[in-house]
Protein backbone atom coordinates (compact mmCIF):
# COMPACT_ATOMS: atom_id res chain seq x y z
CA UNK A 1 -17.94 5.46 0.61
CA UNK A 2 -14.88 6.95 0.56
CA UNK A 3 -11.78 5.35 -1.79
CA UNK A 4 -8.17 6.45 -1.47
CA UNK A 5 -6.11 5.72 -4.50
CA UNK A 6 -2.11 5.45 -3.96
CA UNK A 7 -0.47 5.95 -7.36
CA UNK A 8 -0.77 8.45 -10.23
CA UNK A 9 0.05 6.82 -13.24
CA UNK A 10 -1.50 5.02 -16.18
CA UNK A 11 -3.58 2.86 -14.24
CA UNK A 12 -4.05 5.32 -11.38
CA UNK A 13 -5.73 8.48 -13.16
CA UNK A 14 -7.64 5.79 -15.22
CA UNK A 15 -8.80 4.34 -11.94
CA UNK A 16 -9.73 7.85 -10.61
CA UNK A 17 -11.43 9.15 -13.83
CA UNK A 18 -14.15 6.07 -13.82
CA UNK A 19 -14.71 5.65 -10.16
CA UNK A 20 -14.99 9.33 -10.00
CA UNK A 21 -17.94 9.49 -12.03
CA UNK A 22 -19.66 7.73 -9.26
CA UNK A 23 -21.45 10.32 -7.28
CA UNK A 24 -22.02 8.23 -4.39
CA UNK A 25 -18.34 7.74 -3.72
CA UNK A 26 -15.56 10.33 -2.24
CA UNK A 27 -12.47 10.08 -4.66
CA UNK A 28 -9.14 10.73 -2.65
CA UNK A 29 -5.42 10.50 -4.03
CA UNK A 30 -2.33 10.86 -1.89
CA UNK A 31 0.58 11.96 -3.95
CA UNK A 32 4.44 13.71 -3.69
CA UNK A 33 2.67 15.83 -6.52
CA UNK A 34 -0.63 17.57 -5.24
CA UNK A 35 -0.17 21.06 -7.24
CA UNK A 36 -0.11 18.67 -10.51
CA UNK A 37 -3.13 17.73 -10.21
CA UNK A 38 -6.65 18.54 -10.97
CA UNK A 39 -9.79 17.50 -9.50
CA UNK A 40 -11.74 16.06 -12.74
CA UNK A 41 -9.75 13.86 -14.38
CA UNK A 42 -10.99 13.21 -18.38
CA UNK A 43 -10.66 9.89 -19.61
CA UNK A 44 -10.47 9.80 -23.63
CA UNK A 45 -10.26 7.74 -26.29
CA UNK A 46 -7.68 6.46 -28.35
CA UNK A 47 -7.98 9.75 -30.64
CA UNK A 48 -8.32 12.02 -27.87
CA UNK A 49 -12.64 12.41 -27.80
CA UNK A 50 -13.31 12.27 -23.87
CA UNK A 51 -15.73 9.65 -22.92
CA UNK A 52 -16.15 11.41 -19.41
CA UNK A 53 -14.78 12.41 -16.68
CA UNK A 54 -14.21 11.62 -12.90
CA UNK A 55 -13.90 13.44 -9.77
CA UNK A 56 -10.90 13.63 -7.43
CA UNK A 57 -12.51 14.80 -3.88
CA UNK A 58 -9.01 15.27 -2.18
CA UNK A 59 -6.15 15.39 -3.33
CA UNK A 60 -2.94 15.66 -0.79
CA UNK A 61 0.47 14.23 -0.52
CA UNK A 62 -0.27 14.50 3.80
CA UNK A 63 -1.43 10.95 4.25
CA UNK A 64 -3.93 11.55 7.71
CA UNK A 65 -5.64 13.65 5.27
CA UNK A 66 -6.38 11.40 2.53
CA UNK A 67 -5.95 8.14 4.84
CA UNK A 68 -7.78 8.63 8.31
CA UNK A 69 -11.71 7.75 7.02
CA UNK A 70 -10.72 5.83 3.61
CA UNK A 71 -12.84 2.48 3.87
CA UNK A 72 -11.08 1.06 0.61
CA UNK A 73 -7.60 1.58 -0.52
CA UNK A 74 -6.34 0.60 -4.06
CA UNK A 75 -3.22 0.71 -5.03
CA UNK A 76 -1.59 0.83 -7.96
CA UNK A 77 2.33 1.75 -7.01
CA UNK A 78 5.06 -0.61 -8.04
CA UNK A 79 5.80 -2.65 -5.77
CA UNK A 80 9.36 -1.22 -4.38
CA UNK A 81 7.31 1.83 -3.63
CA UNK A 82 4.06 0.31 -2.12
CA UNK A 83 6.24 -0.74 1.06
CA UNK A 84 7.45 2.27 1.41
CA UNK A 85 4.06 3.91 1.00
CA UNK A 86 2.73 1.42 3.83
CA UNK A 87 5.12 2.54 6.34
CA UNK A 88 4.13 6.61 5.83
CA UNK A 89 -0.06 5.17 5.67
CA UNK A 90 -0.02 2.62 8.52
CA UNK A 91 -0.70 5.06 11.50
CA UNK A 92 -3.83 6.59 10.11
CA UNK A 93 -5.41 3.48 8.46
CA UNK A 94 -9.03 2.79 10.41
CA UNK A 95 -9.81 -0.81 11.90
CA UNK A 96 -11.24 -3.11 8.53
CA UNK A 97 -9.74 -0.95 6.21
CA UNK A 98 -10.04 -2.67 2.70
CA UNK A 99 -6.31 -2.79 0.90
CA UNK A 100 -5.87 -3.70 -2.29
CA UNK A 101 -2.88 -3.76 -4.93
CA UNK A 102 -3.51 -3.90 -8.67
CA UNK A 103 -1.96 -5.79 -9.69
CA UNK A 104 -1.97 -8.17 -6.92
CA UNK A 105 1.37 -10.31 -7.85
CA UNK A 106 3.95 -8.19 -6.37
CA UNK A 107 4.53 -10.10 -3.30
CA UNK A 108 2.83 -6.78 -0.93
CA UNK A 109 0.92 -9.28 0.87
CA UNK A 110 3.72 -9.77 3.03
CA UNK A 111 4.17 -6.45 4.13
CA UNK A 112 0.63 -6.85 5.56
CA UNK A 113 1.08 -9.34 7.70
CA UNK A 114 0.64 -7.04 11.06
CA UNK A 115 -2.52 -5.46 9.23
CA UNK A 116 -4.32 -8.68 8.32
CA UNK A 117 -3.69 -9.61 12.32
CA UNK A 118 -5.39 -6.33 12.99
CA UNK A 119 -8.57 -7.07 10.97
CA UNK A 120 -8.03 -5.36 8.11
CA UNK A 121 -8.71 -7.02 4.65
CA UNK A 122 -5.90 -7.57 1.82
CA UNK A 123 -6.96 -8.10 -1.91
CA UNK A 124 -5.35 -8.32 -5.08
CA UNK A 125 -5.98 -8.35 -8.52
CA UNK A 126 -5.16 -11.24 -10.97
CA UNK A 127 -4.51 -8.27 -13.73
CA UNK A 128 -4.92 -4.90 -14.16
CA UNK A 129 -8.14 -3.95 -14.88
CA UNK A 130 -7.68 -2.34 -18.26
CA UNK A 131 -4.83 -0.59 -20.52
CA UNK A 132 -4.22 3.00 -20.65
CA UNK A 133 -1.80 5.67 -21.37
CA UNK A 134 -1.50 9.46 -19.39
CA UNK A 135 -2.49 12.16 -21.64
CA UNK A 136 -1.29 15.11 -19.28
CA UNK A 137 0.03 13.88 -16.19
CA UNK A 138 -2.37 14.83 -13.62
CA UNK A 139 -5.21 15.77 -16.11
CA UNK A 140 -6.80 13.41 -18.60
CA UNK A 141 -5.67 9.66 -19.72
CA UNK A 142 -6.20 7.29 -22.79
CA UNK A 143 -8.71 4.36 -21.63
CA UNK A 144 -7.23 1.89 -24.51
CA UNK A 145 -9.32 -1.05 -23.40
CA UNK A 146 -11.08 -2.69 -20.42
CA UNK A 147 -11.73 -6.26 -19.27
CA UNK A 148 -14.68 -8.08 -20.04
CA UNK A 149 -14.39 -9.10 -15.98
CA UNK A 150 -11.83 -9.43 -13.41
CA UNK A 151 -10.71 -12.01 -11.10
CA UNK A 152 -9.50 -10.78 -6.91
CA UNK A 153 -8.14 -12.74 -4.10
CA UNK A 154 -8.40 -11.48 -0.74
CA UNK A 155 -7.09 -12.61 2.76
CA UNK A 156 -8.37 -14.04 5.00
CA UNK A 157 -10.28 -15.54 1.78
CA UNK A 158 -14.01 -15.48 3.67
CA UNK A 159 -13.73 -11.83 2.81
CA UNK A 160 -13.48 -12.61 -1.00
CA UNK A 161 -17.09 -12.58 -2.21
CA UNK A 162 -17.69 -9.75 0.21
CA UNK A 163 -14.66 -7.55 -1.98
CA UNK A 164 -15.77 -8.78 -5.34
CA UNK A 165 -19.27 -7.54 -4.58
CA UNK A 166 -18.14 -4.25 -3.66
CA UNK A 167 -15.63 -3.84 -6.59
CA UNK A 168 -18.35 -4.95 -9.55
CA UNK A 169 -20.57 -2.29 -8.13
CA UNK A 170 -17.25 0.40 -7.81
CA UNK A 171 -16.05 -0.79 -11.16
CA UNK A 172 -19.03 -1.75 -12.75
CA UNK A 173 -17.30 -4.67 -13.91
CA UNK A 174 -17.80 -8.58 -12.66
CA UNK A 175 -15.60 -9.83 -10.14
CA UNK A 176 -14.92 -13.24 -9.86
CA UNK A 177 -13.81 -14.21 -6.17
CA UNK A 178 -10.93 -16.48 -6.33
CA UNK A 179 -10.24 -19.50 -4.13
CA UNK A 180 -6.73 -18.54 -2.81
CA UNK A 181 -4.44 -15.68 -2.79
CA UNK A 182 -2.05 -17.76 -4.69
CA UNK A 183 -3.95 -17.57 -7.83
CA UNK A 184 -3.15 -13.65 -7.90
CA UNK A 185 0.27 -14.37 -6.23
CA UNK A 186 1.58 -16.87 -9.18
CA UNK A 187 -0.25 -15.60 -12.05
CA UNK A 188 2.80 -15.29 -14.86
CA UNK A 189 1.49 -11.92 -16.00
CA UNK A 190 3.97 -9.22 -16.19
CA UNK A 191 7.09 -11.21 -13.88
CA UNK A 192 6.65 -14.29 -17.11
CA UNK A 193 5.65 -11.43 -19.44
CA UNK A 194 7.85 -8.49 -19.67
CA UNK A 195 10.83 -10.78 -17.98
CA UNK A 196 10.85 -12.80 -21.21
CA UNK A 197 10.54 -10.05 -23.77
CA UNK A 198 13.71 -8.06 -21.99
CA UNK A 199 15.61 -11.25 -21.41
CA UNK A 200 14.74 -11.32 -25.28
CA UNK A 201 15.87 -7.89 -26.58
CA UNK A 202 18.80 -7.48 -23.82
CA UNK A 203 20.45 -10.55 -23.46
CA UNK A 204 23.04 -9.65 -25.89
CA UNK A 205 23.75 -5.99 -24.76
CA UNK A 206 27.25 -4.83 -23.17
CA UNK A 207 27.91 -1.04 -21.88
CA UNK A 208 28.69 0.74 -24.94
CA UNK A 209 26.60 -1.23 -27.70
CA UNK A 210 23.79 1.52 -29.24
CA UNK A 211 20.44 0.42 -30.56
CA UNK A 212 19.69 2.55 -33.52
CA UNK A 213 16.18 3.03 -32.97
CA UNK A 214 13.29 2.17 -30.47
CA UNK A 215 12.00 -1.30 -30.06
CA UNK A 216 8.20 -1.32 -30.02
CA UNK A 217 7.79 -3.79 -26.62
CA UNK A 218 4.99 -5.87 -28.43
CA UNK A 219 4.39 -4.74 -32.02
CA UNK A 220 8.12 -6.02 -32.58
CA UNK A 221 7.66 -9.12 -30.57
CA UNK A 222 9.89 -12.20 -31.92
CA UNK A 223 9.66 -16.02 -31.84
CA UNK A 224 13.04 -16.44 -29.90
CA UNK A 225 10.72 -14.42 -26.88
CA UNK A 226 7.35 -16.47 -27.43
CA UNK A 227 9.75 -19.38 -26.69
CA UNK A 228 11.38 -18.34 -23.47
CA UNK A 229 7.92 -17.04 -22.58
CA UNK A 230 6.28 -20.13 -22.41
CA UNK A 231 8.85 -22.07 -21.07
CA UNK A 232 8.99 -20.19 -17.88
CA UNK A 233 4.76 -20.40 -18.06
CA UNK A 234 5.60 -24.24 -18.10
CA UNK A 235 7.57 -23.65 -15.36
CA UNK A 236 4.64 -21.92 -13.32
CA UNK A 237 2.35 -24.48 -14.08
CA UNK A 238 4.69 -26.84 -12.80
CA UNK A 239 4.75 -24.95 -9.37
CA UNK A 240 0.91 -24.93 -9.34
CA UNK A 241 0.71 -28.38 -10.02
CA UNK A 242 3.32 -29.01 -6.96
CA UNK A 243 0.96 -26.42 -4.81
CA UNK A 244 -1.75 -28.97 -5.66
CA UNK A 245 -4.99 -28.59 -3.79
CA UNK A 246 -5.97 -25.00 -5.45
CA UNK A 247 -7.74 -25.14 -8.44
CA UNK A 248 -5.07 -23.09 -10.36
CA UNK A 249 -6.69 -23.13 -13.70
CA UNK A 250 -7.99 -19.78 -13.31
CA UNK A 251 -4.43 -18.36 -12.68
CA UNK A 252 -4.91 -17.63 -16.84
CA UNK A 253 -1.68 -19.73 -18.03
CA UNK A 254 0.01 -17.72 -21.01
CA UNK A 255 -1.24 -20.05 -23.60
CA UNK A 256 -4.56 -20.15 -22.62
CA UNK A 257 -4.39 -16.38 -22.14
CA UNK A 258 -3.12 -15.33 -25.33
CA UNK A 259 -5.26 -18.32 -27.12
CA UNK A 260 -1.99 -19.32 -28.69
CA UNK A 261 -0.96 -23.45 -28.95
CA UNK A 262 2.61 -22.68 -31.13
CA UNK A 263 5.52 -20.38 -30.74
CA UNK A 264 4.93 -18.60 -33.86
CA UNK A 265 1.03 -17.98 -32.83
CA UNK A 266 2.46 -16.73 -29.87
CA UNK A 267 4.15 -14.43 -31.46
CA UNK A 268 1.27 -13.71 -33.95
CA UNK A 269 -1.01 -13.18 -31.09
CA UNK A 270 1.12 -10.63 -28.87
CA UNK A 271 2.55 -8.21 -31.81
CA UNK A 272 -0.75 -8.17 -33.09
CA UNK A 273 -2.89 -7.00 -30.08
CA UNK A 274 -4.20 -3.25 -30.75
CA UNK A 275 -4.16 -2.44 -27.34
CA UNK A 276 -0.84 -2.98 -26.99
CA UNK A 277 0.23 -0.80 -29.96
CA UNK A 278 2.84 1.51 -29.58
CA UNK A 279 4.28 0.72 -25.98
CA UNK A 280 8.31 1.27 -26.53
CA UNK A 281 10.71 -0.54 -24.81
CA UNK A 282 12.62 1.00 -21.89
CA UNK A 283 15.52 3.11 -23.84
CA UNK A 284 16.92 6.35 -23.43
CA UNK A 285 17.54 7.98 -26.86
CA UNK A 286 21.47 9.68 -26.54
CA UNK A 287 23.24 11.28 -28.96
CA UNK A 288 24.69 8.27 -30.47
CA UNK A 289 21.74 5.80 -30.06
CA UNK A 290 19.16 4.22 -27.55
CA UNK A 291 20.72 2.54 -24.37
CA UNK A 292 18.42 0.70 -21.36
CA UNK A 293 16.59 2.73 -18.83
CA UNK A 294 18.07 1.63 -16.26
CA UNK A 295 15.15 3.23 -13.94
CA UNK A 296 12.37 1.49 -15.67
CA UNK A 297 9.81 0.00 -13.89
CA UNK A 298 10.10 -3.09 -15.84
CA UNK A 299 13.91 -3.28 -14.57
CA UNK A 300 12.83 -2.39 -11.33
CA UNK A 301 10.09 -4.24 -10.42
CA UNK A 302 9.34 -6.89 -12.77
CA UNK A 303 12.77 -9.06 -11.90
CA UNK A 304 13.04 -8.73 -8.02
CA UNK A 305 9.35 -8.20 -7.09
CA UNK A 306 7.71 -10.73 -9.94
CA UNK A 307 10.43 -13.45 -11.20
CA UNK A 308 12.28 -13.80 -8.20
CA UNK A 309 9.00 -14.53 -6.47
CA UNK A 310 7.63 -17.11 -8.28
CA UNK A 311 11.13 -18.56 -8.15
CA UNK A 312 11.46 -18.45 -4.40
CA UNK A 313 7.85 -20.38 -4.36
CA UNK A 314 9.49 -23.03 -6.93
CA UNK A 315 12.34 -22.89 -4.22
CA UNK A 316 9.65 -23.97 -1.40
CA UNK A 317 7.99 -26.89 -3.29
CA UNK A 318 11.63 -28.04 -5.13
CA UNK A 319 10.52 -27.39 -8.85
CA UNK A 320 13.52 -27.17 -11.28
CA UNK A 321 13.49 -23.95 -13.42
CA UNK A 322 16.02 -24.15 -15.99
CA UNK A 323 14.71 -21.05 -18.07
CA UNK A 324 13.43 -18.80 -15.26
CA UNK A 325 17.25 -19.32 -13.89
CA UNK A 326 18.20 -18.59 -17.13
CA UNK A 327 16.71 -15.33 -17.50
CA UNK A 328 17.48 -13.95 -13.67
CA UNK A 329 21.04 -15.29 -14.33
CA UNK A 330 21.40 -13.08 -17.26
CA UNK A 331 19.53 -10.21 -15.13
CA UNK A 332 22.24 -10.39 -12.19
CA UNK A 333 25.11 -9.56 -14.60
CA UNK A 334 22.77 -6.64 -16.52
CA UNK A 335 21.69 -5.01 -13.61
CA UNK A 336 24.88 -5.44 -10.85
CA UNK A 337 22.53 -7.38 -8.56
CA UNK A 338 23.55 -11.07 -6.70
CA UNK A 339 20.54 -13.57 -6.67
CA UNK A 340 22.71 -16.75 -7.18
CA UNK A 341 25.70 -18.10 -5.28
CA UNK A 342 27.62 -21.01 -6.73
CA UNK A 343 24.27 -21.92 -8.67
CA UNK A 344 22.02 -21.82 -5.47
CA UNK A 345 19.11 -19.12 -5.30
CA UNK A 346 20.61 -17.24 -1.63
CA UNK A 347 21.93 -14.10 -2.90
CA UNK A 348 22.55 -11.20 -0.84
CA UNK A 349 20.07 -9.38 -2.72
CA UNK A 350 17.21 -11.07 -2.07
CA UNK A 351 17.27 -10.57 1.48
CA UNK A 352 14.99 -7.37 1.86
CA UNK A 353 12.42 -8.49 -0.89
CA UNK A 354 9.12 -9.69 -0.38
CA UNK A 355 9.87 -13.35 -0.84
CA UNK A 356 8.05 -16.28 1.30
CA UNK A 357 11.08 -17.38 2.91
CA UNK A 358 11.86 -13.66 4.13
CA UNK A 359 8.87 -14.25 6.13
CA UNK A 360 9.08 -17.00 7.81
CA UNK A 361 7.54 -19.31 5.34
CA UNK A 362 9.34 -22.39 4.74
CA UNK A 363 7.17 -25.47 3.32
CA UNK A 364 4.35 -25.93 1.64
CA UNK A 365 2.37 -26.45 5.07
CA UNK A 366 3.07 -22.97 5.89
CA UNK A 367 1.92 -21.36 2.52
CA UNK A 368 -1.39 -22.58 3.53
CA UNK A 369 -1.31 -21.42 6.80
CA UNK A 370 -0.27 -17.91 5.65
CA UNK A 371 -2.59 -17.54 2.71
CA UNK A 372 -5.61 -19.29 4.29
């Protein structure tokens, strides 16, 4: 079997470095970066001992090379860069090629459309399939923590057992198949996550204000963020509940996720995760103080290709959203981006992302149909 991986980052090399180990399965990763790279890949632990190491087969930035005989794709790109990546991977992809996106929740089910017409298979994941940290870029990575099991959609769905059967025996981890797409597509992981922890530390920031020193993304977690966070979960499940026929209790609602019934056990539960030690906030240190990074993939991704999603779906089904407004309101103004006009949700900047409506999908009638 041969498995392409697009994407060399945390998750990536991770990715790489445990299905490489697999001797029964060609390891291929198409990259910009080729020279960086080398072909075993050693996963460690948190203190740096190396549990093992993987395999990388090929490694090429031409995509026939890596492409042309993959029978499973995973990718694990943001999601501005996964279309892009699509386009340049299209014309060598074989008939019932296997595509899938971890996570699964960045709307790149839509820029499959002509593939899923062509037989191929889409899946996504509800989560990423553990934590981890690069090392050396191109070298070794920090596995910081797995999943007891993982939960994938695929379309069409009769192809969802089939994936999850192949991935526990790639990943050596259970799969659970999942009903619907939707279930990956609405989960309020990192567009409900990370959206309410910036909204949280930046709401308040003008050009010129300094933060004196880094913000630990979790470990400094605060109450005021646990409260927007599970108001725009509330939010969600509103939407799901709207959606109606799915059973969307395994979407993994942020209470339920985090095990938390309060604000401050919220808050308790998230700055108190060791896993999720240590992740910083995205700063630039200058010479008078931290300022945003404004090329972050948590400013890039995580407000048009996660929020603005699950709001155009709330759009569809007419839920109110008083807090996820909130929070994209405050975005448009901190990032120079228009999302709103005159307090309606038609803003010339949503018109190239991967939102239902872009694609022809206007009622609820016609989410099922697409995500049948």
């Amino acid at each position: 079997m041969n498995i392409c991986i697009l994407g060399g980052g945390n998750i990536g090399t991770l990715l790489m470095g445990d299905i490489g180990r697999n001797k029964n399965i060609s390891v291929r990763l198409l990259t910009s970066r080729p020279d960086d790279w080398n072909h075993i890949i050693e996963v460690c632990d948190n203190d740096g001992t190396i549990k093992h190491t993987g395999r990388i087969d090929i490694i090429s930035s031409n995509p026939e090379e890596i492409i042309k005989d993959a029978d499973i794709i995973i990718s694990t790109l943001p999601s501005y860069i996964f279309s892009k990546t699509l386009q340049r991977i299209k014309p060598f992809l074989r008939k019932g090629v296997w595509i899938g996106m971890m996570p699964g929740n960045g709307g790149g089910e839509f820029y499959c459309d002509e593939l899923i017409e062509n037989g191929c298979t889409i899946f996504g994941f509800q989560r990423v399939y553990g934590i981890a940290r690069l090392k050396e870029y191109g070298k070794s990575v920090y596995d910081l923590g797995k999943k007891e099991e993982l939960f994938i959609g695929a379309i069409p769905a009769s192809n969802t057992s089939k994936v999850c059967n192949a991935l526990e025996s790639i990943l050596s981890m259970k799969c659970n198949p999942l009903e619907n797409f939707l279930q990956v597509s609405l989960t309020p992981a990192n567009p409900i996550l990370h959206t309410a922890r910036l909204y949280g530390i930046f709401h308040d920031y003008k050009e010129g204000v300094y933060f004196k020193n880094m913000i630990q993304f979790y470990n400094e977690w605060t109450d005021e963020c646990s409260e927007m966070l599970i108001a725009t979960d509330e939010e969600v499940q509103n939407l799901c509940l709207k959606l109606g026929t799915i059973d969307f209790k395994k979407v993994g609602f942020i209470k339920e996720y985090f095990g938390a019934d309060s604000t401050q056990q919220m808050t308790k539960q998230i700055s108190g995760k060791p896993a999720l030690k240590n992740i910083e906030s995205p700063l630039i240190k200058t010479e008078k103080g931290y300022i945003p990074d404004f090329n972050s993939r948590y400013f890039l991704e995580d407000f048009p290709y996660g929020l603005c999603i699950i709001k155009s779906f709330c759009e569809l089904v007419e839920v109110k959203t008083p807090f996820i407004d909130k929070i994209l309101m405050w975005f448009e103004s901190f990032f120079g981006v228009e999302y709103y006009v005159y307090g309606k949700f038609i803003g010339k900047d949503l018109k190239g992302l991967p939102l239902p409506q872009n694609f022809g999908i206007k009622s609820i009638e016609d989410v099922f149909a697409y995500y049948k």
